[in-house]
N, C-alpha and C. Protein backbone atom coordinates (compact mmCIF):
# COMPACT_ATOMS: atom_id res chain seq x y z
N UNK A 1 6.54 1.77 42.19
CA UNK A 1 7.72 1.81 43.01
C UNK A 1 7.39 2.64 44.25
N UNK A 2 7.54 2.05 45.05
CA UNK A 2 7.40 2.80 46.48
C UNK A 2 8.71 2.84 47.21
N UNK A 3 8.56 4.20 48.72
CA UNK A 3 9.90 4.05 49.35
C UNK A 3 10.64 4.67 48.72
N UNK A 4 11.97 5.04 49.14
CA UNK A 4 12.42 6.47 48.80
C UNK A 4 13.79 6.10 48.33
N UNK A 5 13.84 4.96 47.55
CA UNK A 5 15.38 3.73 47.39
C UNK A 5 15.41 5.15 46.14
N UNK A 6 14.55 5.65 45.63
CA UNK A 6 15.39 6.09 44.04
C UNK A 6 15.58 5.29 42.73
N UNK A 7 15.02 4.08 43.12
CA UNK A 7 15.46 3.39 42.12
C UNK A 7 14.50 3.76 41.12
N UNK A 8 14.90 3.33 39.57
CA UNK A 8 14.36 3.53 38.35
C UNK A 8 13.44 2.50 38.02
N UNK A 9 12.89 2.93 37.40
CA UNK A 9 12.31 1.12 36.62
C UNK A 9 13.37 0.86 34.72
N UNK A 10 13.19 -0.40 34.80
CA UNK A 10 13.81 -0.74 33.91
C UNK A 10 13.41 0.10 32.52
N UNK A 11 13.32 0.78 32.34
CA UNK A 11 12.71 1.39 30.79
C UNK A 11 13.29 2.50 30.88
N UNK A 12 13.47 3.09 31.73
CA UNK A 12 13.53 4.79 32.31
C UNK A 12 14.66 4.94 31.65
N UNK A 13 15.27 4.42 31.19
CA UNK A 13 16.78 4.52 30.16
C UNK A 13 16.53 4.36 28.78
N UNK A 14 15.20 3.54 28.28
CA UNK A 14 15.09 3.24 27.16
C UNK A 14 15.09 4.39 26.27
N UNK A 15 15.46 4.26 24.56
CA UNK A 15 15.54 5.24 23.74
C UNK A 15 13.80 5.50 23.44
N UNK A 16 13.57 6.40 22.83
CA UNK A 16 12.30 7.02 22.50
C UNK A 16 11.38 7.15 21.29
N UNK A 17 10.62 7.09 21.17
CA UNK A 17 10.44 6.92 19.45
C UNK A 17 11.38 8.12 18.72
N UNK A 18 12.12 7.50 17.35
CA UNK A 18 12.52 8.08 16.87
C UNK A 18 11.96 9.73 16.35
N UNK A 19 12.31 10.79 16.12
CA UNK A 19 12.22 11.85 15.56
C UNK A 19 11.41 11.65 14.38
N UNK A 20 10.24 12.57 14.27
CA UNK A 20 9.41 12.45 13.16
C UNK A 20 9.99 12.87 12.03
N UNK A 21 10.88 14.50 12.33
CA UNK A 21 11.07 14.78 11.04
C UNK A 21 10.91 16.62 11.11
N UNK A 22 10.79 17.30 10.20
CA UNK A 22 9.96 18.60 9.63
C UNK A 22 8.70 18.36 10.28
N UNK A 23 8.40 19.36 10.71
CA UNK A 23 6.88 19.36 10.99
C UNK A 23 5.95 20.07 9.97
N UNK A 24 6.97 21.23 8.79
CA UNK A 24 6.01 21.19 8.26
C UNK A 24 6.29 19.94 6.64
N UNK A 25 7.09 18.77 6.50
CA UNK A 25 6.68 18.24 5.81
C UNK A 25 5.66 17.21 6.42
N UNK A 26 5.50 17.06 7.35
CA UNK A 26 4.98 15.93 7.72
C UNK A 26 3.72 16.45 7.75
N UNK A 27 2.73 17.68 7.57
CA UNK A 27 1.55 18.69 7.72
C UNK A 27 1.57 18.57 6.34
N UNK A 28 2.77 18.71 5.16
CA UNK A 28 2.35 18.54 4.11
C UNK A 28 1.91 17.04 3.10
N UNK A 29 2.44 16.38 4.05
CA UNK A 29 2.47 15.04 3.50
C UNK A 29 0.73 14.11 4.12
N UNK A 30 0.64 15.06 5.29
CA UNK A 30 -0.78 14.55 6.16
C UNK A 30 -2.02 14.89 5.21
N UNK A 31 -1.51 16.75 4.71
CA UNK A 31 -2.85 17.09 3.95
C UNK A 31 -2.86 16.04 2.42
N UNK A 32 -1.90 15.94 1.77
CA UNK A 32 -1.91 14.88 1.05
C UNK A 32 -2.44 13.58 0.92
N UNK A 33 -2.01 12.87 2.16
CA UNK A 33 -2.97 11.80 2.52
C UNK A 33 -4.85 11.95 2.67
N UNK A 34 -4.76 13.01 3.30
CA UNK A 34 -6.60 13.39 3.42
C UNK A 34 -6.82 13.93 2.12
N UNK A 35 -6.36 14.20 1.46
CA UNK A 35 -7.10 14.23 -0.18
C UNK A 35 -7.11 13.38 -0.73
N UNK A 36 -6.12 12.85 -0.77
CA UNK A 36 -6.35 11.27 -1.18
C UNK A 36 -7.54 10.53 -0.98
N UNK A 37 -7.47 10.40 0.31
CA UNK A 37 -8.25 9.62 1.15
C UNK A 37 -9.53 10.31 0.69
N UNK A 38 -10.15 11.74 0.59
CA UNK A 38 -11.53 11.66 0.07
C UNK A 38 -12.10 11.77 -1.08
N UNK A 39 -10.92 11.90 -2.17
CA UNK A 39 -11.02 12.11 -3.54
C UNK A 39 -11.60 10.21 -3.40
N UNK A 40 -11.05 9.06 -2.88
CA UNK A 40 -11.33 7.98 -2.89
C UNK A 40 -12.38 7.14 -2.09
N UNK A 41 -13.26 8.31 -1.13
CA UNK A 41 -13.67 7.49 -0.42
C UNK A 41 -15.35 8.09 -0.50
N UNK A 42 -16.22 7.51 -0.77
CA UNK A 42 -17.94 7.91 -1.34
C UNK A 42 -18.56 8.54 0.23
N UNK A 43 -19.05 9.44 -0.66
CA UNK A 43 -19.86 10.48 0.76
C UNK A 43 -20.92 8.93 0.95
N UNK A 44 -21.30 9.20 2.46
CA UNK A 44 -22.21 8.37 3.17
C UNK A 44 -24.04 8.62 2.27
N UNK A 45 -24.49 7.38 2.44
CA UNK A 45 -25.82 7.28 1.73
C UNK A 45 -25.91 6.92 0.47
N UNK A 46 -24.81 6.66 0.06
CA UNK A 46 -25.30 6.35 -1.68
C UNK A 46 -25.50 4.93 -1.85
N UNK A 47 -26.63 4.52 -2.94
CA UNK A 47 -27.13 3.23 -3.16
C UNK A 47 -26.54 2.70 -4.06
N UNK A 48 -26.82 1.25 -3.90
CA UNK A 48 -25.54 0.47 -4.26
C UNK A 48 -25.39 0.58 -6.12
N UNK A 49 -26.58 1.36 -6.13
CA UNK A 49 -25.78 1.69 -8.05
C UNK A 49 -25.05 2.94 -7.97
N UNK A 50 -25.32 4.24 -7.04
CA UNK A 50 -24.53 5.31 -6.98
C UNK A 50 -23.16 4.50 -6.59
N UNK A 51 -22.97 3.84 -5.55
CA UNK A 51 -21.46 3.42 -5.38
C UNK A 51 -20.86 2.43 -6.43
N UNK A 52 -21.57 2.05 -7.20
CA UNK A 52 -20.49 1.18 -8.71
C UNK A 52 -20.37 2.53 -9.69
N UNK A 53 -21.05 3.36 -9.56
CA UNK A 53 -20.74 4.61 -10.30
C UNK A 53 -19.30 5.14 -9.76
N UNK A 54 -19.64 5.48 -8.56
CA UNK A 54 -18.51 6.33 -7.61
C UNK A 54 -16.84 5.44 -8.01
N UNK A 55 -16.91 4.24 -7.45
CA UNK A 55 -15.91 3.30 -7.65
C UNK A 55 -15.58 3.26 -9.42
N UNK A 56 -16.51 3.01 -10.20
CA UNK A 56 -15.97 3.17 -11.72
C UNK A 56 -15.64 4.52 -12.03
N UNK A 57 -15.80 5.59 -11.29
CA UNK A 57 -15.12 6.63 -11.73
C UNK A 57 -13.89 7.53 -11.57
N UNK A 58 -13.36 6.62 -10.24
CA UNK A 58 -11.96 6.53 -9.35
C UNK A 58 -11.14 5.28 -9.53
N UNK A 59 -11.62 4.68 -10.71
CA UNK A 59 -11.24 3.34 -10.92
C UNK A 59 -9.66 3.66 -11.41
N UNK A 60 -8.42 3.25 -10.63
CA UNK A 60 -7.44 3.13 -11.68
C UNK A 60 -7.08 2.41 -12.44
N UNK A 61 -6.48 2.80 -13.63
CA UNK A 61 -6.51 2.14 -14.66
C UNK A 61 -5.42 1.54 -14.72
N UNK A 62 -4.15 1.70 -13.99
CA UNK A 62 -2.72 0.81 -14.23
C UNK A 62 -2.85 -0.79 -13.51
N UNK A 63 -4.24 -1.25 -13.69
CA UNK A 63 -4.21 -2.53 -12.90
C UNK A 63 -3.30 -3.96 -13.48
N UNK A 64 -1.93 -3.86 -13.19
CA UNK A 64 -1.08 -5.26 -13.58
C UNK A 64 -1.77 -6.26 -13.91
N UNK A 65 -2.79 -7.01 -13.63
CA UNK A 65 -2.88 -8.26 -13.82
C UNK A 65 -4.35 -7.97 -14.92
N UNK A 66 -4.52 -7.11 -15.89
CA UNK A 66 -5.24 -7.10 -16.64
C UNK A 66 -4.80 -7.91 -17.74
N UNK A 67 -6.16 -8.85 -18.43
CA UNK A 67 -5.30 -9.86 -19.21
C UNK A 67 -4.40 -8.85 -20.94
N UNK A 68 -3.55 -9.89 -21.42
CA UNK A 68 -2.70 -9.36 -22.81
C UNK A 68 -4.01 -9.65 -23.74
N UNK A 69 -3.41 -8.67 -24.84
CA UNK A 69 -4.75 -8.66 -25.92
C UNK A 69 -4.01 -10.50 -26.77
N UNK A 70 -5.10 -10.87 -26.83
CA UNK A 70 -4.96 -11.99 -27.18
C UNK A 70 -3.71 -13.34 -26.43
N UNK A 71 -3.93 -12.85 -25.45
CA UNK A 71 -3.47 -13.59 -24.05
C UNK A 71 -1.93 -13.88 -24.58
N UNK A 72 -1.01 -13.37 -25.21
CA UNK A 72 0.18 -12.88 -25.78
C UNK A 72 0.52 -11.73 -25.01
N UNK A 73 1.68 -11.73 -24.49
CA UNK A 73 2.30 -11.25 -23.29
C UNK A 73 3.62 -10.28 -24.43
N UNK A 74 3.11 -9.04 -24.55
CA UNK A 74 3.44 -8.06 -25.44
C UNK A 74 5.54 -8.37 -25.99
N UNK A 75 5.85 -8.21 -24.51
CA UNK A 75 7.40 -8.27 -24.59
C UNK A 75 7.74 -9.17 -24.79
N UNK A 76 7.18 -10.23 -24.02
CA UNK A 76 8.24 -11.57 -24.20
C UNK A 76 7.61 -12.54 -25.29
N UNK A 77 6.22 -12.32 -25.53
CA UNK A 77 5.66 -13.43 -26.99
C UNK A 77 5.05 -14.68 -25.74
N UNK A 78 5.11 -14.86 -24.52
CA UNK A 78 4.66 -15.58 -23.64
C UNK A 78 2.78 -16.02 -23.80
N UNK A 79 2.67 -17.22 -24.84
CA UNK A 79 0.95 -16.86 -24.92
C UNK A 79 0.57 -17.86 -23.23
N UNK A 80 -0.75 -17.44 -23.04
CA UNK A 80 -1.25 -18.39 -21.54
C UNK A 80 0.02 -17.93 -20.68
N UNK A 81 0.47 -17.22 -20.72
CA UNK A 81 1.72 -16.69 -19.40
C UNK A 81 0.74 -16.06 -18.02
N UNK A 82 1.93 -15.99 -17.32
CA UNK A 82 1.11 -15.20 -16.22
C UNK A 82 1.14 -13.69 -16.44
N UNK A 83 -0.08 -12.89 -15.56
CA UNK A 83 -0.23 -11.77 -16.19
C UNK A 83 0.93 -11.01 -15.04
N UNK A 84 0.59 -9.90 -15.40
CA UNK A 84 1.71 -8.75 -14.53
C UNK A 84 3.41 -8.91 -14.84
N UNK A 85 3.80 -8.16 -13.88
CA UNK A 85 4.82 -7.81 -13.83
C UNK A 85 6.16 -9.50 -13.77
N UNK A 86 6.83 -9.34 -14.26
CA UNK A 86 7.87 -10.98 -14.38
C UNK A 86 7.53 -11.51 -13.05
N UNK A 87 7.42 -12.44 -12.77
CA UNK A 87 7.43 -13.32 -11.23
C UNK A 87 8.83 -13.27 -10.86
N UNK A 88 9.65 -13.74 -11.80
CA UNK A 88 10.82 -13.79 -11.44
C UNK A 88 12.05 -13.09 -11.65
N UNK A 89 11.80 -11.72 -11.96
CA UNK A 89 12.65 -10.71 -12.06
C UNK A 89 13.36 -10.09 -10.75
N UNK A 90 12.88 -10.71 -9.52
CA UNK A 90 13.88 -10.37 -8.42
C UNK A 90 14.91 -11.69 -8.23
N UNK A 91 15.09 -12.69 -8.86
CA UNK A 91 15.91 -13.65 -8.73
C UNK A 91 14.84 -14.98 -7.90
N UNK A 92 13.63 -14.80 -7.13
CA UNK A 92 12.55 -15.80 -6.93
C UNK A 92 11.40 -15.29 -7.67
N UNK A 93 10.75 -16.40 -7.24
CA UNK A 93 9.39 -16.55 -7.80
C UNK A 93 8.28 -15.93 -6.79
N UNK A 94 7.44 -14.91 -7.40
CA UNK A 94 6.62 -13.82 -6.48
C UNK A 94 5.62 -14.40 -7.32
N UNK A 95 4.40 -14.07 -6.51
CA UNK A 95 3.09 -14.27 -6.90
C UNK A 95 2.28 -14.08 -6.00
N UNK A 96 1.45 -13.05 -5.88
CA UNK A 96 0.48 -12.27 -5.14
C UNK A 96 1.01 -12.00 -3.60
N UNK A 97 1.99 -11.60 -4.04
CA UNK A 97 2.98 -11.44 -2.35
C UNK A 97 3.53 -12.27 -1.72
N UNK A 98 3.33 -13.55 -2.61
CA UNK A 98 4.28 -14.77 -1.90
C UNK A 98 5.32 -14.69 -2.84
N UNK A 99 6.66 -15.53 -2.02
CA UNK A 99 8.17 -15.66 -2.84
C UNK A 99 8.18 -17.15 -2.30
N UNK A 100 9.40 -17.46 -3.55
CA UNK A 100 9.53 -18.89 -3.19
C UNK A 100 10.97 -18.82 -3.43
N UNK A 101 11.86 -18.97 -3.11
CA UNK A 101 13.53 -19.28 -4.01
C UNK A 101 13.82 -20.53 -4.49
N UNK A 102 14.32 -20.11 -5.56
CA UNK A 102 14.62 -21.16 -6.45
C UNK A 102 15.77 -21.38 -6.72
């Protein structure tokens, strides 16, 4: 904008990113994330049998789609069912992040 009109530009009114918050939860929630993050992530240089070590030993274990012991689906008696959590316990059909309504 040149010239001495004063005028604004169109934005100069716009709202702002919202408010983060606490600063110190958000310092506590950051250091959280970086532990996370290196409790999970393999120091540089390790060979590719040190890293199936590293990974099997941060492995979590609540993985949903692990198969039923004898492919019998504990709660419902469902044998050959699908694994995890109901597909259709939100009212559609979910499956690996897709929905369908039915």
């Amino acid at each position: 904008m040149s010239g001495g009109s004063g005028a604004k530009p169109p934005f100069a009114n716009a709202p702002g990113p919202l408010p983060l918050g606490d600063a110190k939860e958000q310092a506590r929630i950051s250091k959280m994330i970086q532990k996370v993050n290196q409790a999970n992530t393999p120091p540089p240089g390790l060979s590719p049998e040190q890293l199936e070590e590293f990974y099997e030993a941060v492995k979590d274990d609540s993985d949903v789609l692990k198969p039923f012991p004898n492919n019998t689906n504990p709660t419902t008696g469902e044998v050959n069912g699908p694994r995890g959590p109901e597909p259709t316990r939100f009212g559609d059909w979910e499956r690996k992040g897709r929905v369908s309504d039915f």
